[in-house]
Protein backbone atom coordinates (compact mmCIF):
# COMPACT_ATOMS: atom_id res chain seq x y z
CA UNK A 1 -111.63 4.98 18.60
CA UNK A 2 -108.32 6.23 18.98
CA UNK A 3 -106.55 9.66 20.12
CA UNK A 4 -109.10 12.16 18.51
CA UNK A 5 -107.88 15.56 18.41
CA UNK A 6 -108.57 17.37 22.05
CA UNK A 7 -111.75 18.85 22.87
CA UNK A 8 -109.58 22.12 23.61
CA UNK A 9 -108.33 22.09 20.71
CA UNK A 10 -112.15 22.49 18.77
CA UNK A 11 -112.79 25.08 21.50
CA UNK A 12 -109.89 26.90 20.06
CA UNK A 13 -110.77 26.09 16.54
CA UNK A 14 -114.26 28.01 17.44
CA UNK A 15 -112.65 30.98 19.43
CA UNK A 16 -109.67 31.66 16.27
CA UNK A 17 -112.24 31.27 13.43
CA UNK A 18 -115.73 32.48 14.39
CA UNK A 19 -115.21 35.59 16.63
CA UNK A 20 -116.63 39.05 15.16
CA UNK A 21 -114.88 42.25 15.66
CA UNK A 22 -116.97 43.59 17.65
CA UNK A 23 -115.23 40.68 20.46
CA UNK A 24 -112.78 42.50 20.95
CA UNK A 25 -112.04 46.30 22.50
CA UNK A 26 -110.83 49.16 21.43
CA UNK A 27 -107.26 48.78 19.89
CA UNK A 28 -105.03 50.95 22.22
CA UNK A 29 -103.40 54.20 20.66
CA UNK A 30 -100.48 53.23 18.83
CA UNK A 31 -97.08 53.91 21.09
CA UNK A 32 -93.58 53.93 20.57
CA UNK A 33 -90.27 53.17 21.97
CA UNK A 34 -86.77 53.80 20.86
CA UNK A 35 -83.91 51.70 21.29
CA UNK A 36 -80.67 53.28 21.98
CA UNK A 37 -77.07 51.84 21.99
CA UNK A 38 -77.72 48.91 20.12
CA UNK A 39 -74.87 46.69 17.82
CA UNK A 40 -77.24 45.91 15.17
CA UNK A 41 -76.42 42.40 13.25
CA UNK A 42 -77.83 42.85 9.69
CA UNK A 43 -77.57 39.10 8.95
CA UNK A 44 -78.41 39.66 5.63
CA UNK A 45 -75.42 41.02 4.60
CA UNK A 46 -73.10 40.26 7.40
CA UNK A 47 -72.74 43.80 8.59
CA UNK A 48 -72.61 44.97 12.26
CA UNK A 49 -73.93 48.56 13.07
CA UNK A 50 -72.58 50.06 16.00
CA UNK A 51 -74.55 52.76 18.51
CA UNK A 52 -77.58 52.29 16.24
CA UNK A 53 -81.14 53.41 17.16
CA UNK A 54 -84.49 51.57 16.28
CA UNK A 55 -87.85 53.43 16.83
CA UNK A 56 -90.55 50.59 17.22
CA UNK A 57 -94.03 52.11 16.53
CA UNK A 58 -97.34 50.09 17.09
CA UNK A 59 -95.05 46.55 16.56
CA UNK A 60 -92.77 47.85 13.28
CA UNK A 61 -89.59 49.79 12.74
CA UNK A 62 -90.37 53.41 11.87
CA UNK A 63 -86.57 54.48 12.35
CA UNK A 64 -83.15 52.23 11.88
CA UNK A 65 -80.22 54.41 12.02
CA UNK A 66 -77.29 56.00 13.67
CA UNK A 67 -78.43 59.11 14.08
CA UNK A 68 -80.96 59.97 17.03
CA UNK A 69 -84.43 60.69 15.69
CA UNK A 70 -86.90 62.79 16.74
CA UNK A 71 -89.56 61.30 19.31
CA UNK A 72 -91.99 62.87 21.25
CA UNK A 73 -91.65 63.46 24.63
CA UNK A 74 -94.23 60.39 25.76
CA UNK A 75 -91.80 57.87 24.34
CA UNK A 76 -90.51 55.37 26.16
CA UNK A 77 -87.03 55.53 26.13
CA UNK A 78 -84.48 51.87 26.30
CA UNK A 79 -80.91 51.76 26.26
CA UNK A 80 -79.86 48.43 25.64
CA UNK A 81 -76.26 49.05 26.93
CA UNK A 82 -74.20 48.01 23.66
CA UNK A 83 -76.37 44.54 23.68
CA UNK A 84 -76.29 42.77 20.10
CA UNK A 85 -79.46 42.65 18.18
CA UNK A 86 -80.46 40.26 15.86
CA UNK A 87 -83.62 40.12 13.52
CA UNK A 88 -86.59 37.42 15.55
CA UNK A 89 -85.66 33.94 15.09
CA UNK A 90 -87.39 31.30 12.57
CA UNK A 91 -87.72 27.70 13.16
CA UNK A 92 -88.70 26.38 9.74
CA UNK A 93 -89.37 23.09 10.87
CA UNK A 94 -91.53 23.05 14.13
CA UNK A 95 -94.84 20.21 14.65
CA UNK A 96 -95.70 22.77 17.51
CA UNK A 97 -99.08 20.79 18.44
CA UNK A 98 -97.98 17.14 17.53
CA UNK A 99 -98.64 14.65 20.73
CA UNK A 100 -97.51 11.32 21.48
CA UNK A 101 -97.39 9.03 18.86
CA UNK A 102 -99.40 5.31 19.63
CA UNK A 103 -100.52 2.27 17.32
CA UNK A 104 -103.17 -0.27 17.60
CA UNK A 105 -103.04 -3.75 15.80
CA UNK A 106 -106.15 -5.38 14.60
CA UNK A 107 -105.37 -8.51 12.75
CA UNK A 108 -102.42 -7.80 10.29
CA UNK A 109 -103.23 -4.39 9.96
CA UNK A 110 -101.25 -1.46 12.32
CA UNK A 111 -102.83 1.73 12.36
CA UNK A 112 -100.72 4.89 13.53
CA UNK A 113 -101.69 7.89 15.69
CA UNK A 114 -100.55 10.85 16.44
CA UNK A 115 -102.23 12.91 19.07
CA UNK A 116 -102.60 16.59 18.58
CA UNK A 117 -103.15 19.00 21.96
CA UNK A 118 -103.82 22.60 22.67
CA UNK A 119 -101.79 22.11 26.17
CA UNK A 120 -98.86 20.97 23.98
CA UNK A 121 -98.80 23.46 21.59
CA UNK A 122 -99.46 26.47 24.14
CA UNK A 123 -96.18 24.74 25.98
CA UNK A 124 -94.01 24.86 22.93
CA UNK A 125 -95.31 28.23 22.32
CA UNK A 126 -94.00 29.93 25.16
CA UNK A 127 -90.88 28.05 24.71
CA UNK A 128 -89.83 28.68 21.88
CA UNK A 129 -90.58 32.62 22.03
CA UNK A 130 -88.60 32.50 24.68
CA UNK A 131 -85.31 31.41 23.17
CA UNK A 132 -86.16 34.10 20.43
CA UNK A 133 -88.42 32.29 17.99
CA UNK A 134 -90.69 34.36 16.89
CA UNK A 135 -92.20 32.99 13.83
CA UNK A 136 -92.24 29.40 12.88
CA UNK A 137 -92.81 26.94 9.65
CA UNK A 138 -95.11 24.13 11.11
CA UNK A 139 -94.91 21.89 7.55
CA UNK A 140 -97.20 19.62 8.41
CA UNK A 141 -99.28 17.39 10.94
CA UNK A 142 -103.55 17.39 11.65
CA UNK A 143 -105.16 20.42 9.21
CA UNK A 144 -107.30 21.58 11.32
CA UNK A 145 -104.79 21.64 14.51
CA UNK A 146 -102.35 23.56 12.56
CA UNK A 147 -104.70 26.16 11.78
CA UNK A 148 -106.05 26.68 14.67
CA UNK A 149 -102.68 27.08 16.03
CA UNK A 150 -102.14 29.85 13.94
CA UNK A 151 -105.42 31.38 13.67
CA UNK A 152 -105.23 31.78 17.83
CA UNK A 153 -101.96 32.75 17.72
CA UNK A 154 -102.80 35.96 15.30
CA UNK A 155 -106.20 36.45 17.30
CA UNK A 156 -104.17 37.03 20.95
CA UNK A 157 -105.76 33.70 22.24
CA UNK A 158 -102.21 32.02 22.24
CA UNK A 159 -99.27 34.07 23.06
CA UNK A 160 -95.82 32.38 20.68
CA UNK A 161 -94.50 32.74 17.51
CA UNK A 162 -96.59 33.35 14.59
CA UNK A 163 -96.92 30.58 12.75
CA UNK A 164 -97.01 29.72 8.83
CA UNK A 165 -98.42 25.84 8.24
CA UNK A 166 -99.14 22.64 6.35
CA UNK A 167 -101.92 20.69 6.66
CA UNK A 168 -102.33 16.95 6.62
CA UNK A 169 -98.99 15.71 4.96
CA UNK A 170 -100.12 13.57 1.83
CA UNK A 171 -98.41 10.14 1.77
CA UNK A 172 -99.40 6.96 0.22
CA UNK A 173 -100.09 5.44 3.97
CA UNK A 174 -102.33 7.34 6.36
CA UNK A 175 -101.14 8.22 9.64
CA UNK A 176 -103.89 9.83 11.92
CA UNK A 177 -103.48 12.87 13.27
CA UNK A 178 -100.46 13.71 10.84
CA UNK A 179 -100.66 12.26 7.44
CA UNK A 180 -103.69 11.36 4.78
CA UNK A 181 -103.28 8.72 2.35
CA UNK A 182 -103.84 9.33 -1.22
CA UNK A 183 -103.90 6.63 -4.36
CA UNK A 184 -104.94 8.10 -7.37
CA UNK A 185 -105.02 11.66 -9.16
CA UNK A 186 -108.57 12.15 -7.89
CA UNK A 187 -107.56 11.59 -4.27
CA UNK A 188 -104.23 13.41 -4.59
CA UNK A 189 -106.06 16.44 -5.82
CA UNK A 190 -109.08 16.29 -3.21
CA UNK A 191 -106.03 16.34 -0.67
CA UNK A 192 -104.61 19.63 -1.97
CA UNK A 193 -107.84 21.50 -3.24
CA UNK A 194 -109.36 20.55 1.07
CA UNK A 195 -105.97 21.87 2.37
CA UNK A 196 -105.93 24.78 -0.12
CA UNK A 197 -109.65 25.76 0.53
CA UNK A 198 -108.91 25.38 4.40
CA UNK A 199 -106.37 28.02 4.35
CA UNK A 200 -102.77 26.31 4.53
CA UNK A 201 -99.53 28.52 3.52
CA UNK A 202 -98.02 24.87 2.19
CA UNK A 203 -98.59 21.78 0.71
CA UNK A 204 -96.39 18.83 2.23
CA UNK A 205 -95.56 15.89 0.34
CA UNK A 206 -94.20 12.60 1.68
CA UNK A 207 -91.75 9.56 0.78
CA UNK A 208 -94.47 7.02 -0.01
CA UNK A 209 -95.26 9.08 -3.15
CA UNK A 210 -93.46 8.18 -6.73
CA UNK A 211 -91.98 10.93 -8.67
CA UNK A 212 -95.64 11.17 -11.17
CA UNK A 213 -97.19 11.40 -7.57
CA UNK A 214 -95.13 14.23 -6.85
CA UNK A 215 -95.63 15.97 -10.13
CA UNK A 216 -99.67 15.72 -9.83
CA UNK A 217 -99.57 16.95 -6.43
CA UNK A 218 -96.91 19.59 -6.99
CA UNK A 219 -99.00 21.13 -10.38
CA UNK A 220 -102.16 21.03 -8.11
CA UNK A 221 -100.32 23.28 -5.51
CA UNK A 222 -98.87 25.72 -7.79
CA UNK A 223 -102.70 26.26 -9.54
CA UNK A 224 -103.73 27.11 -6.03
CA UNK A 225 -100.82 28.96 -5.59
CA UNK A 226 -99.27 27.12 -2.92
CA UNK A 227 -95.31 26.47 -1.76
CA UNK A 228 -94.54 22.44 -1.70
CA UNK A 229 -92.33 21.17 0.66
CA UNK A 230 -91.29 17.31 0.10
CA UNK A 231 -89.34 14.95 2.79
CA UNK A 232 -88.23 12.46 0.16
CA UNK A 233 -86.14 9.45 0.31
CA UNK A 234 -86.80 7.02 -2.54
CA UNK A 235 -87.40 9.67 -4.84
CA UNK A 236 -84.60 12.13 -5.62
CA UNK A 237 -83.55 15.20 -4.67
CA UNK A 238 -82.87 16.11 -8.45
CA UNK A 239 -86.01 14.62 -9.25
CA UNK A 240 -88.15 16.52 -6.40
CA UNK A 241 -86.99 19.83 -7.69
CA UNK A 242 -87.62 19.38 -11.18
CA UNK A 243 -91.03 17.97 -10.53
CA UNK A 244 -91.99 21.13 -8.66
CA UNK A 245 -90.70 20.66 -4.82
CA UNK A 246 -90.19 23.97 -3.64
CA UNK A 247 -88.47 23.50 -0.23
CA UNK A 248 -86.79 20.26 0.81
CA UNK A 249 -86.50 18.95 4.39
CA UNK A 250 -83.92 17.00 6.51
CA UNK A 251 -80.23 16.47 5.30
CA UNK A 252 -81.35 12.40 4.29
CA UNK A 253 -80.95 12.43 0.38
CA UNK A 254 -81.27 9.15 0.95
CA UNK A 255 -82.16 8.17 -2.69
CA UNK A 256 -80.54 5.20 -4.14
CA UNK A 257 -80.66 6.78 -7.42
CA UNK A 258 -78.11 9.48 -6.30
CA UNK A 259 -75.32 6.70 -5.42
CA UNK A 260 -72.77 5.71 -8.17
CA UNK A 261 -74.05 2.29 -10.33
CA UNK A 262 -71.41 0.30 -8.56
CA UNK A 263 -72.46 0.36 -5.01
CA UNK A 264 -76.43 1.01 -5.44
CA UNK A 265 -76.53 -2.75 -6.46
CA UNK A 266 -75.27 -3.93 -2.96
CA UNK A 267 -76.35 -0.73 -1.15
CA UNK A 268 -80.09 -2.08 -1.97
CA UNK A 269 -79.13 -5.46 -1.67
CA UNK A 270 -78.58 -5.06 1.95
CA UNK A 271 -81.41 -2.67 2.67
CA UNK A 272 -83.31 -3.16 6.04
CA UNK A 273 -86.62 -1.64 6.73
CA UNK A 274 -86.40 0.76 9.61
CA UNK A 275 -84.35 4.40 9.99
CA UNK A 276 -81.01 2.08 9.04
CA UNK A 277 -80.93 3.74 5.68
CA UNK A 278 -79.72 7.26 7.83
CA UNK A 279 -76.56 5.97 8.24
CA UNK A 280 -76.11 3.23 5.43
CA UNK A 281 -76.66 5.43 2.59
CA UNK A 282 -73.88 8.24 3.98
CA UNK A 283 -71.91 5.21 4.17
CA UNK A 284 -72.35 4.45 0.58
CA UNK A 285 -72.30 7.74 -0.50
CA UNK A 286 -69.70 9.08 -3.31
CA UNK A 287 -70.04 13.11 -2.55
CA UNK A 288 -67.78 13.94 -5.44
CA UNK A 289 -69.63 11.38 -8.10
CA UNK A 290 -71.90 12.98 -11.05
CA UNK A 291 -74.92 12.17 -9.54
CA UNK A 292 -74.45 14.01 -6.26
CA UNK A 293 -73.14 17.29 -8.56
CA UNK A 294 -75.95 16.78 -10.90
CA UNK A 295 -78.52 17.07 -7.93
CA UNK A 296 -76.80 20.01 -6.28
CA UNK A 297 -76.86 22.22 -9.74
CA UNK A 298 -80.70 21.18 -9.70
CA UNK A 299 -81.19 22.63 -6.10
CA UNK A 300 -79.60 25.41 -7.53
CA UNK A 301 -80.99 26.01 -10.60
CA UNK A 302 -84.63 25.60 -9.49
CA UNK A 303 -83.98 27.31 -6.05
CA UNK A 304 -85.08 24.85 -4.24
CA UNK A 305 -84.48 24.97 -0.60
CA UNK A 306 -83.29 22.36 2.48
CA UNK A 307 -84.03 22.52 6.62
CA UNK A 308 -81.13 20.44 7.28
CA UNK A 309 -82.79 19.69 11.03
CA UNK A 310 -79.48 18.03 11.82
CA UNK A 311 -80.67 17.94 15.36
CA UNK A 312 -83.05 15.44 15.06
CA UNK A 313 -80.71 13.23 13.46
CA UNK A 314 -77.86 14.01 15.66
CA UNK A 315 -80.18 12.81 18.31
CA UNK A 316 -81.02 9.53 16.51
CA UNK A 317 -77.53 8.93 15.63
CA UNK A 318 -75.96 9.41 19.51
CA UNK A 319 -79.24 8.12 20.59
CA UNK A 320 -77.01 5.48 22.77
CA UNK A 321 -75.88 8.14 24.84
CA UNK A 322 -77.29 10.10 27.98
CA UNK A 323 -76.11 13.46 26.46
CA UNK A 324 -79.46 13.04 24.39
CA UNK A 325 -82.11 10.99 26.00
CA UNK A 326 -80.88 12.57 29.64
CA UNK A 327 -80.21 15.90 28.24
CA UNK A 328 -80.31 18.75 31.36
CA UNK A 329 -82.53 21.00 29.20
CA UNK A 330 -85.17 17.92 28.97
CA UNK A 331 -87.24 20.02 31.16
CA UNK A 332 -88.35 22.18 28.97
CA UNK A 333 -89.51 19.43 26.48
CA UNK A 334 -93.81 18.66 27.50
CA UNK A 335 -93.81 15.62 29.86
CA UNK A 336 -96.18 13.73 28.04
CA UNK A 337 -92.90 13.81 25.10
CA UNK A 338 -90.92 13.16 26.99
CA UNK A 339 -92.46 9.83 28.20
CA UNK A 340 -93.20 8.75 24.58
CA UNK A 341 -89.95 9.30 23.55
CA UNK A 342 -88.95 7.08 26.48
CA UNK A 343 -91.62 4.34 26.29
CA UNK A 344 -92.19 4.09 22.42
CA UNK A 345 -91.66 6.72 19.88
CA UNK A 346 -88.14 7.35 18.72
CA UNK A 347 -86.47 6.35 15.91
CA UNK A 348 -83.60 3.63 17.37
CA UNK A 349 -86.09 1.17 16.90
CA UNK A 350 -84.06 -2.43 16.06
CA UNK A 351 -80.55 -0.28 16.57
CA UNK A 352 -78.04 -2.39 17.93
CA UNK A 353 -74.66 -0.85 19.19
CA UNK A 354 -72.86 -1.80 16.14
CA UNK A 355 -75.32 0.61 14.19
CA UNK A 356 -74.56 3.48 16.82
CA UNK A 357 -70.74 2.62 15.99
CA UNK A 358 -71.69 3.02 11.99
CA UNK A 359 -74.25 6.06 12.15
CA UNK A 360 -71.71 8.18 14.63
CA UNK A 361 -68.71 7.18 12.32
CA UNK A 362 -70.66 8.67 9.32
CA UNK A 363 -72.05 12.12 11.21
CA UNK A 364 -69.11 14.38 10.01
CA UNK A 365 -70.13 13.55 6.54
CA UNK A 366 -73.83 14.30 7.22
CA UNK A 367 -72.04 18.16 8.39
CA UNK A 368 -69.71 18.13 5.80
CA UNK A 369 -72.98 17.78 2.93
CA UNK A 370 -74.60 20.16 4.82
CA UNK A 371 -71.53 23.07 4.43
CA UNK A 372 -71.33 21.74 0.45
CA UNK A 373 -74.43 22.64 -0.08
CA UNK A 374 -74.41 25.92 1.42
CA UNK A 375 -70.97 27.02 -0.22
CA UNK A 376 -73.06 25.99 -3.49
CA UNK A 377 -75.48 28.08 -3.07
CA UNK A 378 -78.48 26.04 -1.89
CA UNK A 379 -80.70 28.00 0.52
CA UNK A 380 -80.78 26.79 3.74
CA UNK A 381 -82.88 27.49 6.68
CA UNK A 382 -82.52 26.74 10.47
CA UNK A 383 -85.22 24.29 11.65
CA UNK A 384 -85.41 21.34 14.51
CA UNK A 385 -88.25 18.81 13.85
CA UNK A 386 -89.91 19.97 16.59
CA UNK A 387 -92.18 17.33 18.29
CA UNK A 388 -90.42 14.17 17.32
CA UNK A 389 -87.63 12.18 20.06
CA UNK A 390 -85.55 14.53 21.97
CA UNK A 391 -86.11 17.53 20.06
CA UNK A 392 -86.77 20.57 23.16
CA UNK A 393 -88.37 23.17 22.28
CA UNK A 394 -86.12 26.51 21.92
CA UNK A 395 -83.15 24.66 23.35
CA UNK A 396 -82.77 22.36 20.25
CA UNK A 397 -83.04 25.60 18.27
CA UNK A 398 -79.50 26.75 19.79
CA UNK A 399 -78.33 23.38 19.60
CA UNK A 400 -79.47 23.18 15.66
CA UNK A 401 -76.98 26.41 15.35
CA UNK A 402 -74.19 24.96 16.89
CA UNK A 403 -74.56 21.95 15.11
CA UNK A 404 -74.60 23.99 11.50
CA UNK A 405 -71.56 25.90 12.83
CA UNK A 406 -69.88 22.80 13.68
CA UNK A 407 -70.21 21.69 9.64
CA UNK A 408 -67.72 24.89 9.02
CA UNK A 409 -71.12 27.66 8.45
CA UNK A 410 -69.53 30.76 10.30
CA UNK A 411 -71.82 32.11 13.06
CA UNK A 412 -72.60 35.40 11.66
CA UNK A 413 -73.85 32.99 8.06
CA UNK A 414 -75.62 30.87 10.67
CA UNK A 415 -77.14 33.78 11.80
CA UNK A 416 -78.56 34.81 8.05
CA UNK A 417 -79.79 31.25 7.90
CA UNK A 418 -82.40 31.61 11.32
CA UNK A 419 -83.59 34.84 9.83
CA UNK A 420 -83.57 36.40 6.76
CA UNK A 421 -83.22 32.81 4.98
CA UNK A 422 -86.17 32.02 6.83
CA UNK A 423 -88.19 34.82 6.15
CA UNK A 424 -87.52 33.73 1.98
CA UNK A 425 -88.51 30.13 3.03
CA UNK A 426 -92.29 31.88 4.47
CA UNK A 427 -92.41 34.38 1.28
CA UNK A 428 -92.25 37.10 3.87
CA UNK A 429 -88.73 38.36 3.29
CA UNK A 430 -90.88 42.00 2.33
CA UNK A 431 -91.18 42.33 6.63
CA UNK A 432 -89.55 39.83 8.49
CA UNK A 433 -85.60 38.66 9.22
CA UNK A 434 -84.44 41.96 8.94
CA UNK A 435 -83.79 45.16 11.35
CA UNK A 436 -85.18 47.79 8.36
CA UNK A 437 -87.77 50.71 8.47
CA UNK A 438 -91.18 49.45 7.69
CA UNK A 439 -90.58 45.75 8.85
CA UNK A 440 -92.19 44.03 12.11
CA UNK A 441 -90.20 44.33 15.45
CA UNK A 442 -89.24 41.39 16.11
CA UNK A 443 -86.05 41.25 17.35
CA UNK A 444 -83.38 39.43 19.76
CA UNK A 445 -80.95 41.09 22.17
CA UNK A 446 -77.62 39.44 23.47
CA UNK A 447 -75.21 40.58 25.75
CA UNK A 448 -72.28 38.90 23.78
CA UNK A 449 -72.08 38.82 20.29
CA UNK A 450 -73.44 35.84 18.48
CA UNK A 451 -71.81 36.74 15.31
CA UNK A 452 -68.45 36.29 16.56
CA UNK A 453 -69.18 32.56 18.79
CA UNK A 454 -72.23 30.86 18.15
CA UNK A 455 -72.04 30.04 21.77
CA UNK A 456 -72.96 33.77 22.78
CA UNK A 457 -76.99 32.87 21.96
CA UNK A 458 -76.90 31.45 25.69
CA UNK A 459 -76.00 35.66 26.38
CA UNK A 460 -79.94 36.27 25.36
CA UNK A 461 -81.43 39.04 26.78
CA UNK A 462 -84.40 40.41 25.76
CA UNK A 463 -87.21 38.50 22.92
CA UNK A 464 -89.13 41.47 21.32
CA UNK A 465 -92.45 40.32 18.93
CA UNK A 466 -94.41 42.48 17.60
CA UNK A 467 -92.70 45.46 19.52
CA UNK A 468 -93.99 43.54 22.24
CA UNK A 469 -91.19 42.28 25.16
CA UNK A 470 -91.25 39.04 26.02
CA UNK A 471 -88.83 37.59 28.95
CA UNK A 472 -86.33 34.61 27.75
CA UNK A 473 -86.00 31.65 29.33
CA UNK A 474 -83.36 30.75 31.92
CA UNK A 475 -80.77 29.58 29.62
CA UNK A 476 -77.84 27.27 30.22
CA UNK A 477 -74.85 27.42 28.45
């Protein structure tokens, strides 16, 4: 036997799913506080409020406005000194429990692993809410671990951001601890109905499947009324969307299909098996040909999202240089990562520094795809890939900002993209990613204006969830 989930982790399965109200005490009176000369960034609209006012009562907005309301006299009173608020921060791609990855070999046959720990996700937890995450997408990894996750998270047990998850990611190969493998309609929908019944907010499909695959799995989701997301490679983007993919992830449209006919012949011919397709296939890649347009109108047209998570393959493709795998921030990454990432799991595997050359002389057209498809109109979201090599919690978050800024995304868009983007991606655009009466408090506060320089998130302040304050982490710039 082989890296079962924790015992902590069933512990915490028990404690999130089986308590009884009667557990817990008396809910405290509801209070309030009011926030006083604040520079509101409505990043939905790209506006900036000046010497605004928020009234936070029992964890939402009651007031948002530039007039002073009326309060009682037992409020508490904060004046956050012209500081810039934005609406809580949503990482829409973050494997918050995910472990070290291992293999065994029996014969000719290599299984995977991929531990799953309550110490690990309580780590990234913390984190992350401390670099203003407050809610996150986990889309995908063990069912049961995400759940619990979640379930503790919304019971008190684990203090981070809320969380909104996948189950077991359905490929054609299983992966323990992350992915089950599927072969047939039957199996396919036994996958989704478990994952459904369990309580998942998404279905997650994977590259091994073919596009009928994706269409059985996808019409299964929707009759249980559940969002898709799809990492796809051989299939299409164009065909993912049209086959009922709801949200795409990482900027890899690596599909053959979407290269002109006159280099997909010797793109294929000189495939290699490994991650060499990352850089290979932006190599080959005609932006302006018919078959990239065609697959951008379909994004469009069916509203189908991308989590770009350039980070993680920024990180692959400099993975050569100490900026990355020596990064000063590495500290806040969970040492038993870290040591993974450094002894076997990360995705160079076979690179030789000719490939480094290739993949780093390609990344401005992996940013440049990125900024075409959000001056399309594609819906994109700000996520990291959190758990896989050299991806830090909360740090990589800022970094995945930068990084979209970088492509030509101005902050104050990049801004809209970590919040009320997000908050479309969860279906809960009706109360989060937005500074509005009614919606919860969660909020960020920064003593220089991100809107204006990217660079000002290293200015954070204050992390308010739930109306509750939470203090960030010592951030470098």
């Amino acid at each position: 036997m082989k890296h079962l989930l924790s015992l902590s982790f069933w512990c915490l399965l028990g404690q999130a799913l089986f308590f009884t109200p009667a557990t817990f005490a008396e809910s405290p009176k509801p209070s309030s506080i009011l926030y006083e000369n604040a520079n509101l960034l409505h990043t939905s609209r790209g506006e900036q409020t000046a010497n605004a006012y928020m009234l936070v009562t029992d964890g939402r907005f009651t007031y948002v406005g530039t007039e002073r309301p009326d309060v009682s006299e037992d409020t508490e009173v904060v004046n956050l000194a012209g500081g810039y608020v934005t609406p809580g921060f949503i990482d829409t791609h973050a494997h918050i429990s995910l472990g070290a990855v291992s293999f065994t070999i029996e014969g000719n046959n290599v299984e995977m692993f991929a531990d799953n720990q309550l110490e690990i996700a309580k780590w990234n937890a913390q984190k992350m809410l401390e670099f203003g995450i407050t809610s996150i997408r986990n889309p995908g990894g063990d069912t049961r671990a995400n759940l619990a996750y979640k379930n503790a998270q919304k019971s008190g047990t684990v203090i981070g951001p809320r969380a909104f998850v996948a189950g077991s990611i359905i490929n054609t190969i299983p992966f323990t601890g992350l992915a089950v493998g599927v072969d047939n309609a039957v199996s396919i929908r036994e996958a989704v109905g478990y994952q459904a019944e369990q309580g998942v907010d998404f279905i997650k499909l994977y590259t091994g499947l073919d596009a009928e695959q994706i269409s059985l799995a996808a019409a299964e989701a929707k009759r249980w009324e559940l969002p898709v997301i799809g990492h796809l490679e051989s299939v299409s983007w164009q065909v993912g969307a049209e086959r009922g993919v709801n949200h795409l992830v990482h900027a890899m449209p690596v599909s053959p299909d979407l290269l002109p006919a006159e280099t997909r012949e010797e793109y294929l011919a000189q495939l290699r098996p490994g991650n060499f397709n990352w850089f290979e296939w932006y190599a080959a890649a005609d932006f302006e040909s018919a078959e990239v347009e065609s697959m951008i109108a379909a994004l469009v047209e069916h509203n189908t999202s991308v989590d770009p998570t350039l980070i993680v393959f920024y990180n692959a493709f400099y993975g050569n240089q100490p900026g990355v795998t020596e990064h000063p921030e590495l500290m806040h990454a969970h040492p038993e990562l870290v040591e993974n990432w450094r002894t076997f799991f990360h995705f160079n595997i076979g690179w030789e520094a000719s490939d480094f050359d290739k993949a780093q002389q390609v990344w401005p057209n992996v940013q440049a795809f990125v900024k075409r498809l959000h001056d399309e109109g594609v819906l994109l979201t700000v996520g990291t890939d959190l758990g896989n090599p050299w991806v830090i919690p909360g740090v990589s978050y800022f970094q995945e900002m930068e990084l979209l800024a970088d492509s030509g995304i101005s902050a104050f868009e990049v801004l809209k993209l970590a919040t009320s983007n997000g908050a479309q991606v969860l279906e809960r655009d009706h109360e989060l990613g937005h500074l509005a009466e009614g919606y919860i408090a969660d909020f960020v506060v920064f003593s220089e204006n991100p809107a204006q320089d990217i660079s000002n998130l290293h200015s954070i302040q204050k992390v308010i969830q739930n109306g509750t304050v939470n203090a960030p982490a010592a951030i470098s710039p």
